[in-house]
Protein backbone atom coordinates (compact mmCIF):
# COMPACT_ATOMS: atom_id res chain seq x y z
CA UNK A 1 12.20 6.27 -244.45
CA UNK A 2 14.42 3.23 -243.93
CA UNK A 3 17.70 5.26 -243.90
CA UNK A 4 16.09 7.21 -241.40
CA UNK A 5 15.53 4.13 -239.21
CA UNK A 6 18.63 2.57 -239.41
CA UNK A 7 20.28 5.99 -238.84
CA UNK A 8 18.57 6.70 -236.10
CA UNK A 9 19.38 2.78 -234.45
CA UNK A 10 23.18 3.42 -235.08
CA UNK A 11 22.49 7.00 -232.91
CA UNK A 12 20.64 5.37 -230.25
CA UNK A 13 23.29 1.71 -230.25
CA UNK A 14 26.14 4.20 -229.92
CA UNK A 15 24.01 6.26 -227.20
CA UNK A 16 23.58 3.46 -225.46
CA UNK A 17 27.29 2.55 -225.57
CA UNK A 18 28.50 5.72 -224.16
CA UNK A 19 26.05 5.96 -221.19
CA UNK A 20 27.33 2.74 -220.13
CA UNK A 21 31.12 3.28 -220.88
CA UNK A 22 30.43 6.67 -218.61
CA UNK A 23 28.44 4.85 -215.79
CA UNK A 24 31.30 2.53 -215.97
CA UNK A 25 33.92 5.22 -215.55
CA UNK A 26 31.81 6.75 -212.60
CA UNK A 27 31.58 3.77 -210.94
CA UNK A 28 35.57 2.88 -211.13
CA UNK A 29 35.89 6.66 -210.00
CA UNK A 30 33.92 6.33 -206.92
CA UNK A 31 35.56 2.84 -206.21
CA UNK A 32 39.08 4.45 -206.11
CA UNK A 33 38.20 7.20 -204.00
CA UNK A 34 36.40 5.19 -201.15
CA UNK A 35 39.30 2.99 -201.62
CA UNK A 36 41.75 6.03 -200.99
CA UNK A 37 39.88 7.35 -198.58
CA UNK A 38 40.12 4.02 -196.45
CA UNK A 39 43.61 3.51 -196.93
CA UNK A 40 44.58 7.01 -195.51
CA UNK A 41 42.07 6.32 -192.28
CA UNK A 42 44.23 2.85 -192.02
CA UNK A 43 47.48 3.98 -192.91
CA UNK A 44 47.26 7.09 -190.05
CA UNK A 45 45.31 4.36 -187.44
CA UNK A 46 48.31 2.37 -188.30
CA UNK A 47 50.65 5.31 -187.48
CA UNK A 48 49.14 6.36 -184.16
CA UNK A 49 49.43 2.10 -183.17
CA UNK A 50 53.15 1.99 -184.37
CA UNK A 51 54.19 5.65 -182.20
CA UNK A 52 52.50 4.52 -179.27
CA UNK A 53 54.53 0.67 -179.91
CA UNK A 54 57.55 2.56 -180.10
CA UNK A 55 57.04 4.59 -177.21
CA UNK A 56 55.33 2.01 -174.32
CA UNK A 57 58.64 0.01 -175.50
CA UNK A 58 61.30 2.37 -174.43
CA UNK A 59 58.90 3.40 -171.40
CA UNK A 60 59.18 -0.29 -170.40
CA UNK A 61 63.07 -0.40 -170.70
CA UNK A 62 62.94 2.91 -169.00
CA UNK A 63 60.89 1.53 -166.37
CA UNK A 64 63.34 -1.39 -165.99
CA UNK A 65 66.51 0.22 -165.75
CA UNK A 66 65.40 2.85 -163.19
CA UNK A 67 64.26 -0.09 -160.57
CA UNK A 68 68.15 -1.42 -161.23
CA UNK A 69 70.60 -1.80 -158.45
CA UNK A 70 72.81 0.18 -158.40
CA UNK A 71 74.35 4.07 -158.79
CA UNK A 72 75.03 3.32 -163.23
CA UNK A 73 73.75 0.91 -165.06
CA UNK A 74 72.88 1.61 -168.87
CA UNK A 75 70.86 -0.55 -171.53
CA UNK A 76 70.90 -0.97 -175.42
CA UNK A 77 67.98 -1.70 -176.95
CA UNK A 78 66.65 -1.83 -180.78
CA UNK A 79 64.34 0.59 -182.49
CA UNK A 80 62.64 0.14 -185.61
CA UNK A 81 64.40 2.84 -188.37
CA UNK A 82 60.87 3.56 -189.76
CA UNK A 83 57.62 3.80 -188.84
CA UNK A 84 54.78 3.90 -191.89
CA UNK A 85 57.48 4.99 -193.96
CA UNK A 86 58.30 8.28 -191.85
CA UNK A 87 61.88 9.03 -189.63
CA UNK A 88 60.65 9.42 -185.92
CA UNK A 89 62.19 11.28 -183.17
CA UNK A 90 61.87 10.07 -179.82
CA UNK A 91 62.39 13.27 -177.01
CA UNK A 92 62.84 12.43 -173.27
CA UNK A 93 62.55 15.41 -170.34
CA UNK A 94 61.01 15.69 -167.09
CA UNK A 95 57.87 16.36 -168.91
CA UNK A 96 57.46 12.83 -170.61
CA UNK A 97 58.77 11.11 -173.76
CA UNK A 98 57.04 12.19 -177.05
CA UNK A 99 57.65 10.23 -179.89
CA UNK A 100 57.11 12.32 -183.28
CA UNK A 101 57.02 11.67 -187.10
CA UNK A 102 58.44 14.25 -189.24
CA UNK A 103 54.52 14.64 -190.75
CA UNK A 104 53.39 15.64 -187.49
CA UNK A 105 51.84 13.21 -185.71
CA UNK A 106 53.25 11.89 -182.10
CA UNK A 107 52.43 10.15 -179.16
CA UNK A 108 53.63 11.73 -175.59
CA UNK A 109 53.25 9.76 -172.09
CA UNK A 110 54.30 11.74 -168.68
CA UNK A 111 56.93 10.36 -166.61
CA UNK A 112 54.92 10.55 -163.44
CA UNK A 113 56.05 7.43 -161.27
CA UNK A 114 59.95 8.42 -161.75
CA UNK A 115 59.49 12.05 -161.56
CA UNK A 116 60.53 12.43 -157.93
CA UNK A 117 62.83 10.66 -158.13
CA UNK A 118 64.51 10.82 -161.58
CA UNK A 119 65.38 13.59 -163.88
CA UNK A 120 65.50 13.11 -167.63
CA UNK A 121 67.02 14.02 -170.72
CA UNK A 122 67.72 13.11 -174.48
CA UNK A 123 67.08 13.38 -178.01
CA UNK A 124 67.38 10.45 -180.43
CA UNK A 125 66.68 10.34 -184.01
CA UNK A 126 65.28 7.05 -185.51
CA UNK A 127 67.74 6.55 -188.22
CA UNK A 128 70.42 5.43 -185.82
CA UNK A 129 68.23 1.69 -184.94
CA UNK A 130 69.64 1.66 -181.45
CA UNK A 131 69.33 3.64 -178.63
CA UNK A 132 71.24 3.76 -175.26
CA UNK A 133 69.60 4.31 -172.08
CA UNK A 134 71.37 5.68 -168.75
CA UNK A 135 71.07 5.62 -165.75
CA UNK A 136 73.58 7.74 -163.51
CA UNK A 137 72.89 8.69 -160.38
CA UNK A 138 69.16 9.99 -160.21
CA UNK A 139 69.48 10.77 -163.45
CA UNK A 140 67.87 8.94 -167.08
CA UNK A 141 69.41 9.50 -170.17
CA UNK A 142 69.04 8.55 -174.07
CA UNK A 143 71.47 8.58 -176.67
């Protein structure tokens, strides 16, 4: 009868033991996935803040060289090479400037002020850190 008993505390000890070391584990599980699931909300929030940065920044400097004096004037200005760890493209035409990661995501803004008067034009890739901006004639282009 006693070999029974302490048999059966050693079963129930150890029982115990693994029901906590797996409540344990469940609870470090659900942790890291709220946690994950968090940082991808913040990291694409973050994203969507740093495109639309990027592009109210050369809409400004746009902005600024079309009310210049003058038939050519041209302006260099710094972009950051990286945005959340993506390359970005930033596309100017007569329907806007969009400014697009390679995972998708982008932020676009129409022209509207400057389209009767201005045309525009112009790729530029992120990787290059500066961009130039023109202005010639009635006409706005990056490079």
């Amino acid at each position: 009868m006693r070999s029974q008993r302490r048999a059966l505390k050693g079963q129930s000890l150890a029982f115990e033991q693994f029901l906590l070391f797996t409540m344990g584990v469940a609870i470090f599980i659900s942790a890291f996935a709220v946690f994950t699931l968090y940082q991808g909300q913040y990291v694409q929030t973050a994203s969507e803040d740093q495109l639309a940065g990027v592009k109210e920044y050369v809409l400004m400097n746009i902005a600024n060289i079309a009310s210049m004096e003058g038939f050519n004037s041209s302006v260099s200005i710094r972009i950051p090479k990286m945005l959340s760890n993506n390359l970005y493209t930033i596309n100017l035409s007569d329907a806007g400037i969009n400014v697009s990661m390679m995972n998708g995501q982008y932020s676009f803004s129409g022209l509207a002020p400057l389209n009767s008067t201005f045309s525009f034009s112009g790729k530029v890739r992120s990787s290059i850190e500066e961009i130039v901006i023109y202005k010639t004639g009635n006409k706005i282009i990056i490079s």
